[in-house]
Protein backbone atom coordinates (compact mmCIF):
# COMPACT_ATOMS: atom_id res chain seq x y z
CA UNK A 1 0.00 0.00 0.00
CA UNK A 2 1.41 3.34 -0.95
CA UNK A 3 0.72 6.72 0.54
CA UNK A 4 -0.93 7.95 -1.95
CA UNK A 5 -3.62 5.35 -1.97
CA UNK A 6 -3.45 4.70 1.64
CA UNK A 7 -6.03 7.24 2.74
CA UNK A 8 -9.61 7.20 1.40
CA UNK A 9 -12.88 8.25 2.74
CA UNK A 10 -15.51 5.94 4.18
CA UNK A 11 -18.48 6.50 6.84
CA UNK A 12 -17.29 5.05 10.16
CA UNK A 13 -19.73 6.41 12.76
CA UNK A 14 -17.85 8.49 15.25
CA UNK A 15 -14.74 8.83 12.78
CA UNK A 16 -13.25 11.49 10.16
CA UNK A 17 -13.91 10.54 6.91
CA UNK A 18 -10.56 10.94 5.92
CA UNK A 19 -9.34 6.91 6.98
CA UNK A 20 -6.40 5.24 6.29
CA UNK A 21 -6.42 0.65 5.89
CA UNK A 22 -4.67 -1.30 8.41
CA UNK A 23 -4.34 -5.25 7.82
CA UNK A 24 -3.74 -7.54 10.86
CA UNK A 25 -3.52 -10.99 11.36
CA UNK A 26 -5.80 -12.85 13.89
CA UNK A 27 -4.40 -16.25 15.04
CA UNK A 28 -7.05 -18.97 15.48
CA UNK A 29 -6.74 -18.50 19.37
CA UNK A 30 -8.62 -15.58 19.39
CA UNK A 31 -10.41 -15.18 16.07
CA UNK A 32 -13.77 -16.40 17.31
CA UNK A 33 -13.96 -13.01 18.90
CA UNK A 34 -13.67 -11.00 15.85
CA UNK A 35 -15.44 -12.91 13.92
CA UNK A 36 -18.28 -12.72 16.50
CA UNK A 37 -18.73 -8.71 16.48
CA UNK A 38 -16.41 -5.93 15.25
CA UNK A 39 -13.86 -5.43 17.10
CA UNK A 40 -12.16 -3.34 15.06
CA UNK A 41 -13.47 -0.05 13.32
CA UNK A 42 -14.79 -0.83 10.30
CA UNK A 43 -13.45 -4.13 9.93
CA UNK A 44 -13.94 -6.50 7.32
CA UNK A 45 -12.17 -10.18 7.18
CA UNK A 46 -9.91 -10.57 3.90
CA UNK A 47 -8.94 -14.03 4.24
CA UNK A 48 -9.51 -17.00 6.59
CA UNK A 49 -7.02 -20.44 7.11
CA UNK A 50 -6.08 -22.58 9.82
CA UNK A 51 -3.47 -20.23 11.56
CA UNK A 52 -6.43 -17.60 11.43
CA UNK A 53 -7.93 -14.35 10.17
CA UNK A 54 -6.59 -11.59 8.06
CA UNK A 55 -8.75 -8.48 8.03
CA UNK A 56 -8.61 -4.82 7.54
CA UNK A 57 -9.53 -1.84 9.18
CA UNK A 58 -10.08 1.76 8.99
CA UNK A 59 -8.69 4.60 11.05
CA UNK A 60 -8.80 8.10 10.95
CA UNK A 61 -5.90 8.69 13.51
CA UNK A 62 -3.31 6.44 14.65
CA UNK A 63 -4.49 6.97 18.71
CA UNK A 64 -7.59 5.18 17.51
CA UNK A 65 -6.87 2.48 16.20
CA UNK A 66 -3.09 1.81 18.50
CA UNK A 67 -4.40 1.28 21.57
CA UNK A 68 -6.78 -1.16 20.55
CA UNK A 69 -4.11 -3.45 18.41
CA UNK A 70 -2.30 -3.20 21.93
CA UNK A 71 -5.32 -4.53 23.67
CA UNK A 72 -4.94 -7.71 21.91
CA UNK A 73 -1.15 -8.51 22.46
CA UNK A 74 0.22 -10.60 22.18
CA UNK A 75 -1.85 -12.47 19.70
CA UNK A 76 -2.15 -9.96 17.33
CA UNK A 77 -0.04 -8.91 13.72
CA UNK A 78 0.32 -5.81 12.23
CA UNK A 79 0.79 -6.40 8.63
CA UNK A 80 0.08 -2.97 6.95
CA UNK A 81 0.47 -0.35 6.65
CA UNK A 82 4.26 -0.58 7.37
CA UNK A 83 4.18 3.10 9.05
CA UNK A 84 1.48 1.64 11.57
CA UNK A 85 3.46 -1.28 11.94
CA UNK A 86 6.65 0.55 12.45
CA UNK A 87 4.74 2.36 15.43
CA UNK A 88 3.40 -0.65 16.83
CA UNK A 89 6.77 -2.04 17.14
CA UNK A 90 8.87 0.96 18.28
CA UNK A 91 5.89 1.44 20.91
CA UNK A 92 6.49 -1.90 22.39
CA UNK A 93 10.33 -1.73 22.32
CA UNK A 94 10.48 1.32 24.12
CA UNK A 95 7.97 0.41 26.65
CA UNK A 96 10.80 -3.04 27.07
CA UNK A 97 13.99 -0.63 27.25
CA UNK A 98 11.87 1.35 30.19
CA UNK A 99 10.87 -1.72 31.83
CA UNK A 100 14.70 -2.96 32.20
C-alpha cells in the first residue's frame, strides 16, 4: 500500500472521513472473537485459514486504532500499513527498554 492510496474516505460512525487501511492478522486463538462482532473499526475479514484471520480496518488517527491493536497482544499482527506497523513495534520496544 502506498501513501498515496493509503487514505480514502468511508463512513465510520464516530470517525473522520478521511481513513487510512490497516491489515492484521488474527491467530485462530482468538479469532472467534472477531469474527463474533467488530472489534475493530470498520473491519472487514480478507482471508480465513487454519493459523487464522486476516482483516482490515479503517482509522482516521493512529491513537484510535493503537491502543486497541495493543489490547490484543500478544496475539495480534500488524501487517500494513508498514508506518502503523513501524509504530506498533517501536511502541512496544520502548515500553521493554523502560521496563529494564
Amino acid at each position: 500500500m502506498t501513501s498515496s492510496n493509503c487514505w480514502k474516505k468511508i463512513a465510520i460512525p464516530g470517525v473522520s472521513e478521511e481513513t487510512f487501511e490497516v491489515e492484521v492478522f488474527i491467530p485462530t486463538q482468538i479469532a472467534h472473537y472477531f469474527k463474533r462482532r467488530d472489534l475493530l473499526p470498520g473491519q472487514e475479514i480478507l482471508a480465513e485459514d487454519k493459523q487464522g484471520i486476516t482483516l482490515r480496518c479503517h482509522a482516521a488517527h493512529e491513537n484510535q486504532i493503537l491502543p486497541l491493536l495493543f489490547y490484543w497482544l500478544p496475539n495480534i499482527q500488524v501487517l500494513e500499513p508498514d508506518w502503523i506497523k513501524e509504530r506498533f513495534v517501536g511502541t512496544l520496544e520502548n515500553y521493554l527498554a523502560s521496563a529494564e
